[in-house]
N, C-alpha and C. Protein backbone atom coordinates (compact mmCIF):
# COMPACT_ATOMS: atom_id res chain seq x y z
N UNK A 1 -113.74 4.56 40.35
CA UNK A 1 -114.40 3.43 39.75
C UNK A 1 -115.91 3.59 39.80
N UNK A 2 -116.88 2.63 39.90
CA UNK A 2 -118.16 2.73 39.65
C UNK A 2 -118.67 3.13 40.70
N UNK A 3 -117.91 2.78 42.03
CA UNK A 3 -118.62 3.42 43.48
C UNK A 3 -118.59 4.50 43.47
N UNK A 4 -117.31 5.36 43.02
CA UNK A 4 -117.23 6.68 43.09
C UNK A 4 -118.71 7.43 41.76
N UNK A 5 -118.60 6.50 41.04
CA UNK A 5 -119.27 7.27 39.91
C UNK A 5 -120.48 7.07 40.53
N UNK A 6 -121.06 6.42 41.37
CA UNK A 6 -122.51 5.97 42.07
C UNK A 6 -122.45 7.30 42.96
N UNK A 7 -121.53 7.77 43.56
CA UNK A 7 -121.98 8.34 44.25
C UNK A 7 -121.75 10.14 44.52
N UNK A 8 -120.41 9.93 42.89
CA UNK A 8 -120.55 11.73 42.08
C UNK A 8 -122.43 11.43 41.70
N UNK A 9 -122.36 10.72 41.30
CA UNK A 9 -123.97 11.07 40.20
C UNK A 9 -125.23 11.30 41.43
N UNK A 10 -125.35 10.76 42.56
CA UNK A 10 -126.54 10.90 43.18
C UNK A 10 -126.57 11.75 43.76
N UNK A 11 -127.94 12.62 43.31
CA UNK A 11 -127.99 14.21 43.73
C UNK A 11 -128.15 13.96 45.73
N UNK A 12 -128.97 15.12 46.46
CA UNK A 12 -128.87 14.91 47.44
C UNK A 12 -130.26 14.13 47.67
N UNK A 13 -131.20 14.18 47.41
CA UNK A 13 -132.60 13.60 47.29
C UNK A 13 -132.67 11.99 47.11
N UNK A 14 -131.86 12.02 46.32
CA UNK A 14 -131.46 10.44 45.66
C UNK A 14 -130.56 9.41 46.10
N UNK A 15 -130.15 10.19 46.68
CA UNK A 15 -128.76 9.54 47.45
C UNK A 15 -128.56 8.28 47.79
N UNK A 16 -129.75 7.75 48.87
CA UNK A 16 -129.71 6.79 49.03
C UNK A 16 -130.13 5.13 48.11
N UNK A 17 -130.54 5.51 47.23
CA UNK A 17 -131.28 4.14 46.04
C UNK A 17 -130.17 4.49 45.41
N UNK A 18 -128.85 5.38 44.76
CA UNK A 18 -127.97 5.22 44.05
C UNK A 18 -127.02 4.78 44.57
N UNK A 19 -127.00 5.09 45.99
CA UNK A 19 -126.05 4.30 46.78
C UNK A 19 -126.03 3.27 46.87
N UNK A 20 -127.12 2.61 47.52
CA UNK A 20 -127.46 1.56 47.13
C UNK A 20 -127.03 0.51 46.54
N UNK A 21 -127.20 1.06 45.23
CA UNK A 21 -126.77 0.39 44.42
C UNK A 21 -125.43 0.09 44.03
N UNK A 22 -124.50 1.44 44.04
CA UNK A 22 -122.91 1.36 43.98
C UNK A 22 -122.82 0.44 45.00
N UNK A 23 -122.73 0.35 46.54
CA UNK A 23 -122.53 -0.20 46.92
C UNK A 23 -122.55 -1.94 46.62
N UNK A 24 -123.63 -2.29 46.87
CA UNK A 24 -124.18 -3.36 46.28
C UNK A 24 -122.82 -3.99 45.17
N UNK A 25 -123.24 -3.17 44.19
CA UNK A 25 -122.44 -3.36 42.70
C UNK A 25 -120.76 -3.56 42.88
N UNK A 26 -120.33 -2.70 44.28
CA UNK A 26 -118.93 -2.81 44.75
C UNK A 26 -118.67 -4.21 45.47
N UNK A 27 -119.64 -4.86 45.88
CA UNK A 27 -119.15 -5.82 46.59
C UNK A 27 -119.40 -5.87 47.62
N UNK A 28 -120.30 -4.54 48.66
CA UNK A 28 -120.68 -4.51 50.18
C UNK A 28 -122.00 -5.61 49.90
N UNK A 29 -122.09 -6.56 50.79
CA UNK A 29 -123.37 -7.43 51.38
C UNK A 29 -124.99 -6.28 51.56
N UNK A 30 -125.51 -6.64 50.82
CA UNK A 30 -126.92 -6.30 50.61
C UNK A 30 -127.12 -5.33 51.89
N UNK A 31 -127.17 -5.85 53.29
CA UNK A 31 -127.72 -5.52 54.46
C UNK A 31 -126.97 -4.56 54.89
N UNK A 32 -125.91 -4.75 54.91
CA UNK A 32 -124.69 -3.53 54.83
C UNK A 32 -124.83 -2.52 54.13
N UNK A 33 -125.22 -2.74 52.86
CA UNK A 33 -125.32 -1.03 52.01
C UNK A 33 -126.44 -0.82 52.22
N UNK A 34 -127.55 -1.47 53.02
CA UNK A 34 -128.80 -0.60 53.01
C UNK A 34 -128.53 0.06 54.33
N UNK A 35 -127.76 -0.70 55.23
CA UNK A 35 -127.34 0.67 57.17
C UNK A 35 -126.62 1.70 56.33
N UNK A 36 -125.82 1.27 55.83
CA UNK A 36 -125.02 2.65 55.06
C UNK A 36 -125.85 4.10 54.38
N UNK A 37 -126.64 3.26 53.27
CA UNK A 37 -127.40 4.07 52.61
C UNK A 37 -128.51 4.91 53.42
N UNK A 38 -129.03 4.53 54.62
CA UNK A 38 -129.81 4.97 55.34
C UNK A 38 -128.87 5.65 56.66
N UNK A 39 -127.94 5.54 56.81
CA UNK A 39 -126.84 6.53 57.18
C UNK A 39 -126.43 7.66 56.37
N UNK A 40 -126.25 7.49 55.40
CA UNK A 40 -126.16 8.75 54.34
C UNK A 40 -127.61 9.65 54.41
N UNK A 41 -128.89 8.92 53.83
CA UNK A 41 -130.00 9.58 53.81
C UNK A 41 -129.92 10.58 55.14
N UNK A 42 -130.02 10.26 56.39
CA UNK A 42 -129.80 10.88 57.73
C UNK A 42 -128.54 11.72 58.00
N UNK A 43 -128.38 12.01 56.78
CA UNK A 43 -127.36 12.93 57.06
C UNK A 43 -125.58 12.28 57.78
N UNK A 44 -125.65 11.55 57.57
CA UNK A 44 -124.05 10.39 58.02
C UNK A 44 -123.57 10.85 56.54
N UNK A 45 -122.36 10.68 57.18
CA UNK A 45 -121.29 10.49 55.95
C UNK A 45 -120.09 9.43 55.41
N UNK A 46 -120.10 8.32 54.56
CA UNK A 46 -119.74 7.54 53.72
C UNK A 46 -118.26 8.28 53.33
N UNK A 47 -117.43 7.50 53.66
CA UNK A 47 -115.53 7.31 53.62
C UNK A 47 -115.52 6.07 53.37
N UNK A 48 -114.76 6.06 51.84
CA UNK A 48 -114.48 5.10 51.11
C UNK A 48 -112.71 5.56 50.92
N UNK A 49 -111.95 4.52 51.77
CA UNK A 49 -110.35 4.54 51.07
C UNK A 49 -109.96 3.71 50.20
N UNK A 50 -108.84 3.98 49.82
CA UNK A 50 -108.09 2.67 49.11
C UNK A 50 -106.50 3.08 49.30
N UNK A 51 -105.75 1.86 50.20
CA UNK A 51 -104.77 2.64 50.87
C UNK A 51 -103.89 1.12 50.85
N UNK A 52 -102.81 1.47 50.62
CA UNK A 52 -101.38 0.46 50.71
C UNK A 52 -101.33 -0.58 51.99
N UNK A 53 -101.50 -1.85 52.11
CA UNK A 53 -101.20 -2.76 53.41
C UNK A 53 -100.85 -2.01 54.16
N UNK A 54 -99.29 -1.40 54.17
CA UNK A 54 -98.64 -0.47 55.07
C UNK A 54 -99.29 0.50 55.83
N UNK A 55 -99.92 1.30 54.99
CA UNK A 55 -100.94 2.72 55.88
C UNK A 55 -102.37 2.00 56.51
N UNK A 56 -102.95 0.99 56.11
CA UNK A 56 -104.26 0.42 56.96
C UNK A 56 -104.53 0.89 58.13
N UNK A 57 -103.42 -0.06 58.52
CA UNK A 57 -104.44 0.41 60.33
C UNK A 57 -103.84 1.83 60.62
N UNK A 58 -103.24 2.96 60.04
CA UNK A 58 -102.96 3.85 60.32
C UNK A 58 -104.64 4.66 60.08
N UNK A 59 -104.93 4.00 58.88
CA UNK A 59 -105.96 4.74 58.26
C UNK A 59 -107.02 4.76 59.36
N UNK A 60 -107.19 3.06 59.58
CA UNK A 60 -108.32 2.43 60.58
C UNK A 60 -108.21 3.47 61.79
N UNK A 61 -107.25 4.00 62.28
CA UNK A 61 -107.13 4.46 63.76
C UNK A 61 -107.32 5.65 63.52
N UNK A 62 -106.77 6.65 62.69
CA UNK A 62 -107.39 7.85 62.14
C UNK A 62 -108.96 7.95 62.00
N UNK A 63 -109.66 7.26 61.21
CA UNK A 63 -111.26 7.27 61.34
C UNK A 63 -111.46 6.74 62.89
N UNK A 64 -111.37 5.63 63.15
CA UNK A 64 -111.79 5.57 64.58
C UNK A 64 -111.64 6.75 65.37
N UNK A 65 -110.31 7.32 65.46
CA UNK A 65 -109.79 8.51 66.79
C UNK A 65 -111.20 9.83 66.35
N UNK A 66 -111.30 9.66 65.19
CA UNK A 66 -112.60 10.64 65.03
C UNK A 66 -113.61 10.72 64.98
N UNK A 67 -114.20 9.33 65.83
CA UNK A 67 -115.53 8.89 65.63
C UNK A 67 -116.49 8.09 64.53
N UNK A 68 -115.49 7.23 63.50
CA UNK A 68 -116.03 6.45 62.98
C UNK A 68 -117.19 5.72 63.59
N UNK A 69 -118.15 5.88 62.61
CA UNK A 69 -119.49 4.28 63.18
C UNK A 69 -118.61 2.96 62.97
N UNK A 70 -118.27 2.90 62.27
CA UNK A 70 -118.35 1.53 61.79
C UNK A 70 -116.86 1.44 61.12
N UNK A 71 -115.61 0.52 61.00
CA UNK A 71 -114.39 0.47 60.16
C UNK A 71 -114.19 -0.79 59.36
N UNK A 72 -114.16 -1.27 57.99
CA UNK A 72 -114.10 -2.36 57.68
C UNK A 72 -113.18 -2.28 56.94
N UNK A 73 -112.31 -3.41 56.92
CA UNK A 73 -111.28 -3.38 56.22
C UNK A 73 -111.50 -4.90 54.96
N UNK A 74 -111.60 -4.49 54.05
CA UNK A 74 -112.03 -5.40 52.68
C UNK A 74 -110.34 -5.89 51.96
């Protein structure tokens, strides 16, 4: 969808103001996609799922067991 397309299109330089914005445009709270986006800039890396009720917290505990920052479930 448009997050993904926000964030095929932003080269590595750019990254963060296109993020930004996908984000934003997806529905994350303003203040939220700017820790994100400034997590990306710094070299962090942005995991976006989309996963069946059933697999959730399988998913949730998988990123956590590997050191997720942060897990939100929308």
């Amino acid at each position: 969808g448009p997050l993904l397309a926000a964030l095929a299109g932003a080269g590595a330089g750019g990254a963060a103001g296109g993020l930004l914005g996908g984000l934003v445009g997806a529905g994350i709270p303003e203040h939220e996609a700017k820790m994100y986006a400034e997590d990306v800039a710094n070299g962090g890396i942005l995991v976006g799922l989309y996963v069946h009720d059933d697999t959730a917290k399988v998913a949730e505990s998988i990123l956590k067991a590997t050191g997720a920052k942060s897990v939100a479930n929308r």
